[in-house]
N, C-alpha and C. Protein backbone atom coordinates (compact mmCIF):
# COMPACT_ATOMS: atom_id res chain seq x y z
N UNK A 1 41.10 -23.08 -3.82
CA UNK A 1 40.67 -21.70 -3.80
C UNK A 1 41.39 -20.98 -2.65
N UNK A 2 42.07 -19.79 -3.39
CA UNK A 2 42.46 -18.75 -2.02
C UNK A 2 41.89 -18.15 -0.50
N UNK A 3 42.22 -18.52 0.33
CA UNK A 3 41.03 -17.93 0.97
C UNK A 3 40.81 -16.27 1.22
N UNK A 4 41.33 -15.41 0.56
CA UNK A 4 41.20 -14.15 0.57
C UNK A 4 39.29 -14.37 -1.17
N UNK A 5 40.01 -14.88 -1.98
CA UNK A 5 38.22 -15.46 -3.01
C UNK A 5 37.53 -16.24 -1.87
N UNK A 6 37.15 -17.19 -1.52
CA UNK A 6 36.75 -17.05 -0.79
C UNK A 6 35.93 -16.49 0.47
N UNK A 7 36.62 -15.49 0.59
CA UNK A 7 35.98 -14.24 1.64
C UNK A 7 35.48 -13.30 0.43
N UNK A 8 35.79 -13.35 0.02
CA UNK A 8 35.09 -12.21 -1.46
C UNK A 8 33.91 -12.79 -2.02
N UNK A 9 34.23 -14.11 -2.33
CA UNK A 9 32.48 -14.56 -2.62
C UNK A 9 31.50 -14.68 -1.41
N UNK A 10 32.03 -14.91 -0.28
CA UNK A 10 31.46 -15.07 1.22
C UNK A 10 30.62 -13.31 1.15
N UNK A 11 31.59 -12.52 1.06
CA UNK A 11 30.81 -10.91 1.43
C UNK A 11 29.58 -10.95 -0.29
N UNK A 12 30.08 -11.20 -1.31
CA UNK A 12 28.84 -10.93 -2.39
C UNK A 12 28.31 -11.77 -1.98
N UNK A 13 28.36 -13.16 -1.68
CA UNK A 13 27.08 -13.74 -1.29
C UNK A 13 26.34 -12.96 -0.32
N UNK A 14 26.79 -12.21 0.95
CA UNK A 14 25.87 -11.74 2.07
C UNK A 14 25.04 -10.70 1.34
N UNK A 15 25.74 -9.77 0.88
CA UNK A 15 25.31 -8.78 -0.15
C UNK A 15 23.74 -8.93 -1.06
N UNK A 16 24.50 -10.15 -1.66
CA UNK A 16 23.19 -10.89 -2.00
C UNK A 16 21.96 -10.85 -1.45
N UNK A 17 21.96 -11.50 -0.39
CA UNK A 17 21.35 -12.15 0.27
C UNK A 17 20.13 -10.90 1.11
N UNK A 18 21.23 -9.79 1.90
CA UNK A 18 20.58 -8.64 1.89
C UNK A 18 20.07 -8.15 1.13
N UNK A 19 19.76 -8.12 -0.39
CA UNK A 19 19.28 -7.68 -1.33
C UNK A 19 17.61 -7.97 -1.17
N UNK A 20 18.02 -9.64 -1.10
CA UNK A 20 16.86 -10.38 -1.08
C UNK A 20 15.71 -10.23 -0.30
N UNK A 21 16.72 -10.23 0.90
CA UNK A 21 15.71 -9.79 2.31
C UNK A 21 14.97 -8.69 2.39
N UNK A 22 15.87 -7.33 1.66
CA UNK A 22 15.27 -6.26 1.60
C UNK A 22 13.91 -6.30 0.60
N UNK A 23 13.88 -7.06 -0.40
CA UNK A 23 13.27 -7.20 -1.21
C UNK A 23 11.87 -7.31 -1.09
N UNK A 24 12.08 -8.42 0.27
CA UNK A 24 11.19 -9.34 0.46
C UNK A 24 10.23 -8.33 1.88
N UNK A 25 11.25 -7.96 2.36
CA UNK A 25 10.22 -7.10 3.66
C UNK A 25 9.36 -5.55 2.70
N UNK A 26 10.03 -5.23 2.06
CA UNK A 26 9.72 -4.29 1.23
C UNK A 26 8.16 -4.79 0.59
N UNK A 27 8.14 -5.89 -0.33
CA UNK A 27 7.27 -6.46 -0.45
C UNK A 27 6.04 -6.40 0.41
N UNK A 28 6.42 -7.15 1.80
CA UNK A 28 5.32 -7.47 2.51
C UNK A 28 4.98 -5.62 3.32
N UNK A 29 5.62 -4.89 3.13
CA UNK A 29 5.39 -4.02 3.59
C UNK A 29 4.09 -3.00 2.45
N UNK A 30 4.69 -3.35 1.67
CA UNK A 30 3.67 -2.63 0.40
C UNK A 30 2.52 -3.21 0.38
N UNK A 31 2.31 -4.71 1.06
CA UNK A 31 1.27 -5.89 0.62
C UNK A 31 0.23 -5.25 1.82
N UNK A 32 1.12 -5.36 2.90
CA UNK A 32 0.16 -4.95 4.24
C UNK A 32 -0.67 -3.54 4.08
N UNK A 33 0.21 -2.58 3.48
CA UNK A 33 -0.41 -1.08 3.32
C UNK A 33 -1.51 -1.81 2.41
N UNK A 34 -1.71 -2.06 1.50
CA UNK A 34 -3.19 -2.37 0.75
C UNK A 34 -4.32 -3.54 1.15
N UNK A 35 -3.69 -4.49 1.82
CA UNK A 35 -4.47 -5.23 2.73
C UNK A 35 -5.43 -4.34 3.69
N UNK A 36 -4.50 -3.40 4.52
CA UNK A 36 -5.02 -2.78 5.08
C UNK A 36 -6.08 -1.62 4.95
N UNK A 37 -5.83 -1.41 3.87
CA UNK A 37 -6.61 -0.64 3.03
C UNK A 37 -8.15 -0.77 2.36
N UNK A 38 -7.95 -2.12 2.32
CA UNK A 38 -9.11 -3.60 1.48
C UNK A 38 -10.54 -2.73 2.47
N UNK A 39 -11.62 -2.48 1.77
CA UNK A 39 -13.14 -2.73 2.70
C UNK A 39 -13.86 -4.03 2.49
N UNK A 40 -14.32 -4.53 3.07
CA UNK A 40 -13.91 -4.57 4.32
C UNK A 40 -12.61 -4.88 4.52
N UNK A 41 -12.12 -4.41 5.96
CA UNK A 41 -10.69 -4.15 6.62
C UNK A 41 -10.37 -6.38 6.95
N UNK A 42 -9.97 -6.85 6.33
CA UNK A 42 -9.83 -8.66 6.74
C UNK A 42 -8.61 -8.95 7.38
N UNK A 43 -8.27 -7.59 8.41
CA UNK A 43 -7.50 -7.80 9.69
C UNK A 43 -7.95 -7.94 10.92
N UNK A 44 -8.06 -8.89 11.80
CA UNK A 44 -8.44 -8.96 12.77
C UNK A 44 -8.14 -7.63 13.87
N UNK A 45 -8.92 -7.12 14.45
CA UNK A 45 -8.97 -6.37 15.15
C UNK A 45 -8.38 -4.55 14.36
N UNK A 46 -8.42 -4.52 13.00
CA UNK A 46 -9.06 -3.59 12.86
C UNK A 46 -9.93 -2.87 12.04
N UNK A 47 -11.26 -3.62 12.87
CA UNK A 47 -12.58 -3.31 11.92
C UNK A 47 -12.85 -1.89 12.18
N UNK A 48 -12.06 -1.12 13.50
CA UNK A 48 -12.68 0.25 13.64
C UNK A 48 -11.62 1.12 13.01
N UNK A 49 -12.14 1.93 12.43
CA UNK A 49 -10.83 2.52 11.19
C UNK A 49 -10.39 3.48 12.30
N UNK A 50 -10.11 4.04 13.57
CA UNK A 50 -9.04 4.17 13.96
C UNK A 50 -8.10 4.05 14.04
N UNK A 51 -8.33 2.14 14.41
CA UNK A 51 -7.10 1.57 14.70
C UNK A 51 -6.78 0.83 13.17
N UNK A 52 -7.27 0.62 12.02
CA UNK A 52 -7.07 0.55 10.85
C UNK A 52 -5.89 1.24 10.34
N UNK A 53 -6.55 3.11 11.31
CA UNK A 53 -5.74 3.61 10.55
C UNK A 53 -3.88 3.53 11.30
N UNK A 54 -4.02 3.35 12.37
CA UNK A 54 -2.82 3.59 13.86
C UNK A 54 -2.34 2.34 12.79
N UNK A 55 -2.78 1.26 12.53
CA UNK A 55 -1.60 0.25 12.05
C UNK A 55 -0.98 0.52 10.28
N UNK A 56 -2.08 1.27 9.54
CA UNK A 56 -1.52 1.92 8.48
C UNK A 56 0.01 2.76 8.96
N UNK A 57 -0.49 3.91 9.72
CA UNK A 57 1.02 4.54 10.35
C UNK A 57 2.39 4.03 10.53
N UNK A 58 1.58 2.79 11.04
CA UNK A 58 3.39 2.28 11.42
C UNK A 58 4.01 1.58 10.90
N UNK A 59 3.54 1.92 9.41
CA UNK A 59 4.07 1.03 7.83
C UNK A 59 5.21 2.59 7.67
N UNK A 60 4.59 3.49 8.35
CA UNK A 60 5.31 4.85 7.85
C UNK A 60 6.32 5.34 8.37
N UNK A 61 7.51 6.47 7.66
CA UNK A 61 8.27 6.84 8.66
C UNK A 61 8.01 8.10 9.15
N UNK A 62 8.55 9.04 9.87
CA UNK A 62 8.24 10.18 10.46
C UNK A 62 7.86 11.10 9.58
N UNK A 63 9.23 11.26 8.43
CA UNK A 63 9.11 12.53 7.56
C UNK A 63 8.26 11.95 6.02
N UNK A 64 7.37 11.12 6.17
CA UNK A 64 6.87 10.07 4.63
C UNK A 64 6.48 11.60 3.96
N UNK A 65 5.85 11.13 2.54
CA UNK A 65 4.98 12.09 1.80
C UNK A 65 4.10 11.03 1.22
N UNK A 66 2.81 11.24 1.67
CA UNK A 66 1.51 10.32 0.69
C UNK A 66 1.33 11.50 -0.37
N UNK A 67 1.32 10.89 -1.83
CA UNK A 67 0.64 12.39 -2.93
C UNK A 67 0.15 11.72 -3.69
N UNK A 68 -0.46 12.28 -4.27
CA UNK A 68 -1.32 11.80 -5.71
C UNK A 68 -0.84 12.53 -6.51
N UNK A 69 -0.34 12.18 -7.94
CA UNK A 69 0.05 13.09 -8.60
C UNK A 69 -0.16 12.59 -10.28
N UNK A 70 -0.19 13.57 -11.35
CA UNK A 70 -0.89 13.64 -12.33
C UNK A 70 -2.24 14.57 -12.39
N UNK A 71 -2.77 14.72 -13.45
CA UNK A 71 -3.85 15.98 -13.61
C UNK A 71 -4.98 14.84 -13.26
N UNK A 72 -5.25 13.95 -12.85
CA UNK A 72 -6.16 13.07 -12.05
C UNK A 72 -6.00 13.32 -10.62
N UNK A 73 -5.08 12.92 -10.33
CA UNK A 73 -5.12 12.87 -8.76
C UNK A 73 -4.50 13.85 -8.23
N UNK A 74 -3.68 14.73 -9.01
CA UNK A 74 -3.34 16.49 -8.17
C UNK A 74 -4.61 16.59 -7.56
N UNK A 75 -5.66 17.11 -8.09
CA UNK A 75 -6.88 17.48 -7.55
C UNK A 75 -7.62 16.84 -6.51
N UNK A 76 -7.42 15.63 -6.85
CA UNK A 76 -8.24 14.66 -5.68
C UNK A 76 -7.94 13.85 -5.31
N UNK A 77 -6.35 14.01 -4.78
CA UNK A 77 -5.16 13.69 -3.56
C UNK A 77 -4.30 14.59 -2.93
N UNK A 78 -3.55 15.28 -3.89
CA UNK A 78 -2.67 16.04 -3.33
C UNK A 78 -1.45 15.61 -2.92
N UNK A 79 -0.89 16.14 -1.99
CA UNK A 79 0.22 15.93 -1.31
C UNK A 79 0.45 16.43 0.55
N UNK A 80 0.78 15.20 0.98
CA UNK A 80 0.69 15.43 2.63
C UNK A 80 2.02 14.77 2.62
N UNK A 81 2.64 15.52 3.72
CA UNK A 81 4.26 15.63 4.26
C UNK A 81 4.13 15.13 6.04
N UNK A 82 4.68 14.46 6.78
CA UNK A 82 5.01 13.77 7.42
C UNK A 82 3.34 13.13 8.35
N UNK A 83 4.06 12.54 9.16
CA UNK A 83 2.90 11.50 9.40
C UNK A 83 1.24 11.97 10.05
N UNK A 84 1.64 13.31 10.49
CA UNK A 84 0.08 14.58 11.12
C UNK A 84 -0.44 14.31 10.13
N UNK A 85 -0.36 14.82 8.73
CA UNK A 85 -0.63 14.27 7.47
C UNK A 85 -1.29 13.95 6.99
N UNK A 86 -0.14 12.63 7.00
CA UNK A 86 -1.15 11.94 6.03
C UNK A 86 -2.52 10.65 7.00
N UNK A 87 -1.99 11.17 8.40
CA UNK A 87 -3.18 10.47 8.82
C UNK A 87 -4.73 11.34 9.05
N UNK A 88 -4.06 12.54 8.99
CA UNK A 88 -5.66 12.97 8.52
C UNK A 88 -6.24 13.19 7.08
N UNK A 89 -5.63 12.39 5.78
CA UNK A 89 -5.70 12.57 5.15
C UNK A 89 -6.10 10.76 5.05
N UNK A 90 -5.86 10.08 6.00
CA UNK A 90 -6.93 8.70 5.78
C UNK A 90 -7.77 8.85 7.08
N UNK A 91 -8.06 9.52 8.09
CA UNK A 91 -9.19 10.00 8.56
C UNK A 91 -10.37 10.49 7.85
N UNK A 92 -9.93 11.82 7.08
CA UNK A 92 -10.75 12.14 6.12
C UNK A 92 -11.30 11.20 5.17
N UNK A 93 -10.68 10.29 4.72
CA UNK A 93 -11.47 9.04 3.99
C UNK A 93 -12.49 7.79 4.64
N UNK A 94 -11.69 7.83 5.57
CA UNK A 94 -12.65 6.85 6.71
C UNK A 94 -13.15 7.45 7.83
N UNK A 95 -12.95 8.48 8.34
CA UNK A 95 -13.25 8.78 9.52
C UNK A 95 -14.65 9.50 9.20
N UNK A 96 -15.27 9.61 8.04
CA UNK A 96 -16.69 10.16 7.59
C UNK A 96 -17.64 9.50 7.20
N UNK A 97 -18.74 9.87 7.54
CA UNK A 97 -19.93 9.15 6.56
C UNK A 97 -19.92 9.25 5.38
N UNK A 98 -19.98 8.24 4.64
CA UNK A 98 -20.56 8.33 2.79
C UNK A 98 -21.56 8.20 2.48
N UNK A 99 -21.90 8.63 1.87
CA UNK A 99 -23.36 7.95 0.77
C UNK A 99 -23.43 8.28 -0.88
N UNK A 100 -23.21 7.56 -1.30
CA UNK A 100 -23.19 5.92 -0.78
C UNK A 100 -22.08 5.19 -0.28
N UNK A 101 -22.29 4.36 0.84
CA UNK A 101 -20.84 4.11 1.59
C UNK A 101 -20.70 2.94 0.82
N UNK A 102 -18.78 2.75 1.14
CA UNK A 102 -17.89 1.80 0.02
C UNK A 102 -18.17 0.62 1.33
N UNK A 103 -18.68 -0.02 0.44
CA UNK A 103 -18.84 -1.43 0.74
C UNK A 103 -18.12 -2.12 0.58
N UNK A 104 -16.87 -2.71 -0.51
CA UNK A 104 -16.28 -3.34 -1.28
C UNK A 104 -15.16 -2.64 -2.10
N UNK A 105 -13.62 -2.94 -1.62
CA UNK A 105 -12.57 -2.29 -2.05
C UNK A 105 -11.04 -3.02 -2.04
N UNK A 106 -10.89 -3.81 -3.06
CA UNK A 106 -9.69 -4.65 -3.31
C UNK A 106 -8.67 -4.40 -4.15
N UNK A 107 -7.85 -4.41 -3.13
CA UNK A 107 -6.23 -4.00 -4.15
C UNK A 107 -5.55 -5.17 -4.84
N UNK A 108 -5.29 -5.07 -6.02
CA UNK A 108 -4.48 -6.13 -6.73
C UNK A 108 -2.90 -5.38 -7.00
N UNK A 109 -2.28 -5.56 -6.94
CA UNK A 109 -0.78 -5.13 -6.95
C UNK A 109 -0.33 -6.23 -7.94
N UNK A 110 0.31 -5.78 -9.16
CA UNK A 110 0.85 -6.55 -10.33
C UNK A 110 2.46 -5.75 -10.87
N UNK A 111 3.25 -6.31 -11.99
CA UNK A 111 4.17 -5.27 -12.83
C UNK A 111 4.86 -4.85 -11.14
N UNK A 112 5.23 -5.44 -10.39
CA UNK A 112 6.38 -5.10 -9.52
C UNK A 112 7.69 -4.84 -9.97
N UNK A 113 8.28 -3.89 -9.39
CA UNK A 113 10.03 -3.83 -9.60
C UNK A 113 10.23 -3.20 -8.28
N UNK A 114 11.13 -3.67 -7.47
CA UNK A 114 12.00 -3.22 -6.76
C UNK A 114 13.34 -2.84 -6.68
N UNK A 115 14.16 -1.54 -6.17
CA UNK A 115 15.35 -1.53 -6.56
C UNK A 115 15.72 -0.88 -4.76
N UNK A 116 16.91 -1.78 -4.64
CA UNK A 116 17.41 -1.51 -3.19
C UNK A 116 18.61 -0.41 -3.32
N UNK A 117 19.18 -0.17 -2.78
CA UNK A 117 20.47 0.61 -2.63
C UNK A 117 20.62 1.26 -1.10
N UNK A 118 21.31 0.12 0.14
CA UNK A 118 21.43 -0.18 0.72
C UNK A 118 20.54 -0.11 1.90
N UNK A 119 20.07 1.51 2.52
CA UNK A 119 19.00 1.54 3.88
C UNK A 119 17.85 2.29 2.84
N UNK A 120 18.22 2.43 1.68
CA UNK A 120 16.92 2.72 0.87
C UNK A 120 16.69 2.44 -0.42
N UNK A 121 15.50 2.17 -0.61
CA UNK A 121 14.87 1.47 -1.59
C UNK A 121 13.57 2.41 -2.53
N UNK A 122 13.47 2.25 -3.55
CA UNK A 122 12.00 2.51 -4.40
C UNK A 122 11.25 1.17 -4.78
N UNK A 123 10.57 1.37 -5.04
CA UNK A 123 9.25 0.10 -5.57
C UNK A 123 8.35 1.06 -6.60
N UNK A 124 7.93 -0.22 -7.89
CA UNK A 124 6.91 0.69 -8.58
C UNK A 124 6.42 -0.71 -8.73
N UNK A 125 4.50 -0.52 -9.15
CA UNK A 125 3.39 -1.36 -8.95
C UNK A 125 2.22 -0.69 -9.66
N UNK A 126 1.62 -1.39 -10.51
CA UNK A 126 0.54 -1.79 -10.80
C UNK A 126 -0.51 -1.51 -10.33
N UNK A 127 -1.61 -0.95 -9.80
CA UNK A 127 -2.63 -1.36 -8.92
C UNK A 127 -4.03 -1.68 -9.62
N UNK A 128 -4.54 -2.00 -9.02
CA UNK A 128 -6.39 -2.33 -9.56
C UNK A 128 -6.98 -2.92 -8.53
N UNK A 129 -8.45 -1.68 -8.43
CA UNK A 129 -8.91 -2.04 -7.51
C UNK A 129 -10.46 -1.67 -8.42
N UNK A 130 -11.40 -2.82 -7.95
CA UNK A 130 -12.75 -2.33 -7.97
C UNK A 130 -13.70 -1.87 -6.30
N UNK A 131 -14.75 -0.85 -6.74
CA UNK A 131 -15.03 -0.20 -5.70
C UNK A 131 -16.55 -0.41 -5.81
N UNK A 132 -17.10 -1.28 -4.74
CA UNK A 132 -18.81 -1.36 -4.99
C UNK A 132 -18.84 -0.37 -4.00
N UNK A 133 -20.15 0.51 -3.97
CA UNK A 133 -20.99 1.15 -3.17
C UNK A 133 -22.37 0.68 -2.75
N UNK A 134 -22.77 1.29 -1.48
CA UNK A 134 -24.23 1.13 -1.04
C UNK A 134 -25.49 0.88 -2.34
N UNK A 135 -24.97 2.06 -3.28
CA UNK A 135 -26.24 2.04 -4.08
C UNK A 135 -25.99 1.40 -4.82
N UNK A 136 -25.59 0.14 -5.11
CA UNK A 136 -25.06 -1.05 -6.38
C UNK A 136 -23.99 -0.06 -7.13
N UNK A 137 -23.78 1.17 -6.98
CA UNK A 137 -23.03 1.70 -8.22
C UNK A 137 -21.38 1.33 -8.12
N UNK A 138 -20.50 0.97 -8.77
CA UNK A 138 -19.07 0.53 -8.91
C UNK A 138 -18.41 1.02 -10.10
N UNK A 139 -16.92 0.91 -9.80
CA UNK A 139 -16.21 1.54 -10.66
C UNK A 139 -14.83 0.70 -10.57
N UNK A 140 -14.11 0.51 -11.35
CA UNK A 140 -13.15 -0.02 -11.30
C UNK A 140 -11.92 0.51 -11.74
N UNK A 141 -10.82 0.95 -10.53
CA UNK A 141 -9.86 1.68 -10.42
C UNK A 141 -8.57 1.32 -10.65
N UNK A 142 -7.70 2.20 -11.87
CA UNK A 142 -6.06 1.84 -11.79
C UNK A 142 -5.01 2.91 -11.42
N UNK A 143 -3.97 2.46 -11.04
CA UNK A 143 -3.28 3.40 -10.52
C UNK A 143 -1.72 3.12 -11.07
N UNK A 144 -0.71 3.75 -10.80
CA UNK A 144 0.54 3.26 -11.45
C UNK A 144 1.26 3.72 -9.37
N UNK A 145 1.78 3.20 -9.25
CA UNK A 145 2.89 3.46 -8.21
C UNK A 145 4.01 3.51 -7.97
N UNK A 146 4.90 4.45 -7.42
CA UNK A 146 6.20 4.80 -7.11
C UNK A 146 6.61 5.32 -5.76
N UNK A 147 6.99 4.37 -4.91
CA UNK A 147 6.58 4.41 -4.11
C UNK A 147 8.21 4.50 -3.16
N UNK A 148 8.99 5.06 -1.97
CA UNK A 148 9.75 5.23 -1.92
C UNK A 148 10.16 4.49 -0.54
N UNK A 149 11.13 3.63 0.20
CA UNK A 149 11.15 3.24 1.51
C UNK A 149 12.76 3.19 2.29
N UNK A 150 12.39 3.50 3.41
CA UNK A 150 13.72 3.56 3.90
C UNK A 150 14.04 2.38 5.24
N UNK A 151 14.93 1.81 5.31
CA UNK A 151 15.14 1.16 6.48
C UNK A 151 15.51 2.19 7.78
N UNK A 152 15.01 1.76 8.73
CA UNK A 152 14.85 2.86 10.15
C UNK A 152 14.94 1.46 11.11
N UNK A 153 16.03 1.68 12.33
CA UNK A 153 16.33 0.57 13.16
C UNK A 153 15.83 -0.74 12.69
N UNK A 154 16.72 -1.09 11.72
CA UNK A 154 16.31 -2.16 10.94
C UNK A 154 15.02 -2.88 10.60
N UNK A 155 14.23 -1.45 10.31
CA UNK A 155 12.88 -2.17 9.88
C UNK A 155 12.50 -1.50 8.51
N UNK A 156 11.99 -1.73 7.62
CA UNK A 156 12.32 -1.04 6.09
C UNK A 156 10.64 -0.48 6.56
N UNK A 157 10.30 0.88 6.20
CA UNK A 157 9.17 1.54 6.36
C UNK A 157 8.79 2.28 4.73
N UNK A 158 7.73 2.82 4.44
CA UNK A 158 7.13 3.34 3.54
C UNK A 158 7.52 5.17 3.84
N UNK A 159 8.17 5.96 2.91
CA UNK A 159 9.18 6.74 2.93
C UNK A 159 8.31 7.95 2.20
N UNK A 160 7.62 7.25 1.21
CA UNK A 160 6.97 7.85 -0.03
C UNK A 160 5.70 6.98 -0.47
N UNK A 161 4.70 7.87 -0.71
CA UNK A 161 3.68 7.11 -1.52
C UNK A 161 3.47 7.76 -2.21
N UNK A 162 3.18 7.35 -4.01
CA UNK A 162 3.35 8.58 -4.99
C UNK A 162 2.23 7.85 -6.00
N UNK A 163 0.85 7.93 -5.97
CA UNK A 163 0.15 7.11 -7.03
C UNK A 163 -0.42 8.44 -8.21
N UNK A 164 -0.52 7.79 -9.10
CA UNK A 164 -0.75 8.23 -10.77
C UNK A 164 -2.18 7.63 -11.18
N UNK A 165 -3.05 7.98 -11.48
CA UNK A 165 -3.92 7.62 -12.55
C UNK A 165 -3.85 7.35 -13.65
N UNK A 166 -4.37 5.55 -13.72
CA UNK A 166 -3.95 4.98 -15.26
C UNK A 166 -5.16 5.48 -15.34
N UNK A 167 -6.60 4.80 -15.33
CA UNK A 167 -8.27 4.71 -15.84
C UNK A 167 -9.07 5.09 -14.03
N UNK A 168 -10.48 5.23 -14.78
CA UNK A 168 -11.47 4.88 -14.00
C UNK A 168 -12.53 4.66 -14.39
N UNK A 169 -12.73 3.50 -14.98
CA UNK A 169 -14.41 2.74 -15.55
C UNK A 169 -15.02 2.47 -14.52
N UNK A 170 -16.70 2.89 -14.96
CA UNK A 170 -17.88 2.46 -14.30
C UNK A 170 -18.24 0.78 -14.90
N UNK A 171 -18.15 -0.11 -13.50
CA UNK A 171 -18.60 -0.92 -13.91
C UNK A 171 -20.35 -1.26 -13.76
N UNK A 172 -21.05 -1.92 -14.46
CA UNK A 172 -22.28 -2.75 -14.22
C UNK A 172 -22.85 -2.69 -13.07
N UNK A 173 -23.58 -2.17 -12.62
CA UNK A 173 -24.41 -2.60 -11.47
C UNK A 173 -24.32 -3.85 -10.87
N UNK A 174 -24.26 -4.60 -10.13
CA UNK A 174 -24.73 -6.39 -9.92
C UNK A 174 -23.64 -7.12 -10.50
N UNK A 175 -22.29 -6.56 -11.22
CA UNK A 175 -21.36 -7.21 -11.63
C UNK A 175 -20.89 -8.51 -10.29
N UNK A 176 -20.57 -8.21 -9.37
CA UNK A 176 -20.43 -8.97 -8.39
C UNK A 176 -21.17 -9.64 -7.70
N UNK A 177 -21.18 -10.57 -7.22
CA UNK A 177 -22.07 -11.32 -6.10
C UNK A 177 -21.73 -11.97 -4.55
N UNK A 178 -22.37 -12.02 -3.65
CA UNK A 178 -21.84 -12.64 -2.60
C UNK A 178 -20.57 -11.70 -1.56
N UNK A 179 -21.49 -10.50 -1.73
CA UNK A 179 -20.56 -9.49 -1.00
C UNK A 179 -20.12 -9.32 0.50
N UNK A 180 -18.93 -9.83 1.46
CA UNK A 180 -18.90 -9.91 2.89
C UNK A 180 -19.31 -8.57 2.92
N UNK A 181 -20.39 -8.36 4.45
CA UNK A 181 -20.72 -7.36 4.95
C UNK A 181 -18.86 -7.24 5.61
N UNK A 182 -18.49 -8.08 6.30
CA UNK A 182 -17.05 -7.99 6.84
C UNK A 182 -16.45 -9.34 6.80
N UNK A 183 -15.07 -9.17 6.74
CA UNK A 183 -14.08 -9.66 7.02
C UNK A 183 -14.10 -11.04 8.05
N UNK A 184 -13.95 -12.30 7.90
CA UNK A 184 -13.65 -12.96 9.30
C UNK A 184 -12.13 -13.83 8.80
N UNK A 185 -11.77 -13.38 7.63
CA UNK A 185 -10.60 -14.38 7.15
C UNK A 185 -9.64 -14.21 8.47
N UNK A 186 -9.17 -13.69 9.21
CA UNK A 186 -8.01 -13.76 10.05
C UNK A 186 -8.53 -13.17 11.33
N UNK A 187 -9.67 -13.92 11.86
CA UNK A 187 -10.28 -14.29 13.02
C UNK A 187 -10.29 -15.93 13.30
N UNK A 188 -10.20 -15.76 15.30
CA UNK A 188 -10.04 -17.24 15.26
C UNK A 188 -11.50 -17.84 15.46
């Protein structure tokens, strides 16, 4: 083999390889935003949705856009433009009393695709989440996602958050059992 092929499969392999990586932080970056998201919060140290929310942020970049969009969630999401934002726009979700307050809130992320193109990337996802409340009442939530990210001093951040309304069924009262008041999975 020439070594000029050689160096040509050497650079598509790296190519590659960056693909992968991007792939993969992208991933865990989308995984953490809904982890973080989960009620109870099953991150150590942040059970107080302040700081819940301070580590949501720094999934984000300066200029992000969180929106909801579709004739579901136009109305009851909207659209918030850089990070002032959209953190009072998860203040406003957590930073209030409910009643009935969400007790119970799990993201399932399924139907992934990622597509890179070099310091930026899109992702689209699946979501489903069911939502118990104080008063036994629950509902079980889908969403479609498109979601947009950019690499910033080599760290790939959340650029765009763009969710859609698939459904929203009421589930059963008592469907569930054995509900954590909180989180101790990633406590020592």
């Amino acid at each position: 083999m020439k070594l000029e092929d050689l160096v040509a499969k050497l650079e598509a392999l790296e190519k590659q390889v960056e693909v992968l990586r991007a792939e993969a932080d992208i991933r865990r970056v989308q995984a953490r935003y809904m982890f973080l998201c989960d009620t109870p919060c099953p991150e150590a140290g942040a059970d107080d949705d302040a700081e819940r929310i301070n580590r949501i942020m720094e999934l984000y970049t300066e200029d992000a856009i969180w929106e909801g969009v579709g004739s579901y969630y136009d109305n009851q999401f909207g659209r918030m433009v850089g990070k002032a934002a959209i953190r009072k726009h998860f203040e406003g979700f957590w930073g209030t009393k409910r009643d009935p307050a969400l007790v119970l809130n799990v993201h399932y992320l399924t139907s992934e695709q990622i597509h890179v193109r070099g310091d930026e990337a899109d992702g689209q996802w699946v979501h489903c989440q069911p939502w118990i409340f104080s008063d036994g009442s629950s509902l079980l939530r889908s969403s479609r996602l498109n979601n947009a990210f950019r690499k910033e001093n080599g760290v790939w951040k959340l650029a765009r958050t763009r969710t859609e309304n698939v459904f929203v069924a009421p589930l059963t009262s008592g469907w569930a059992e054995s509900i954590p008041e909180k989180s101790v999975l990633m406590r020592a």
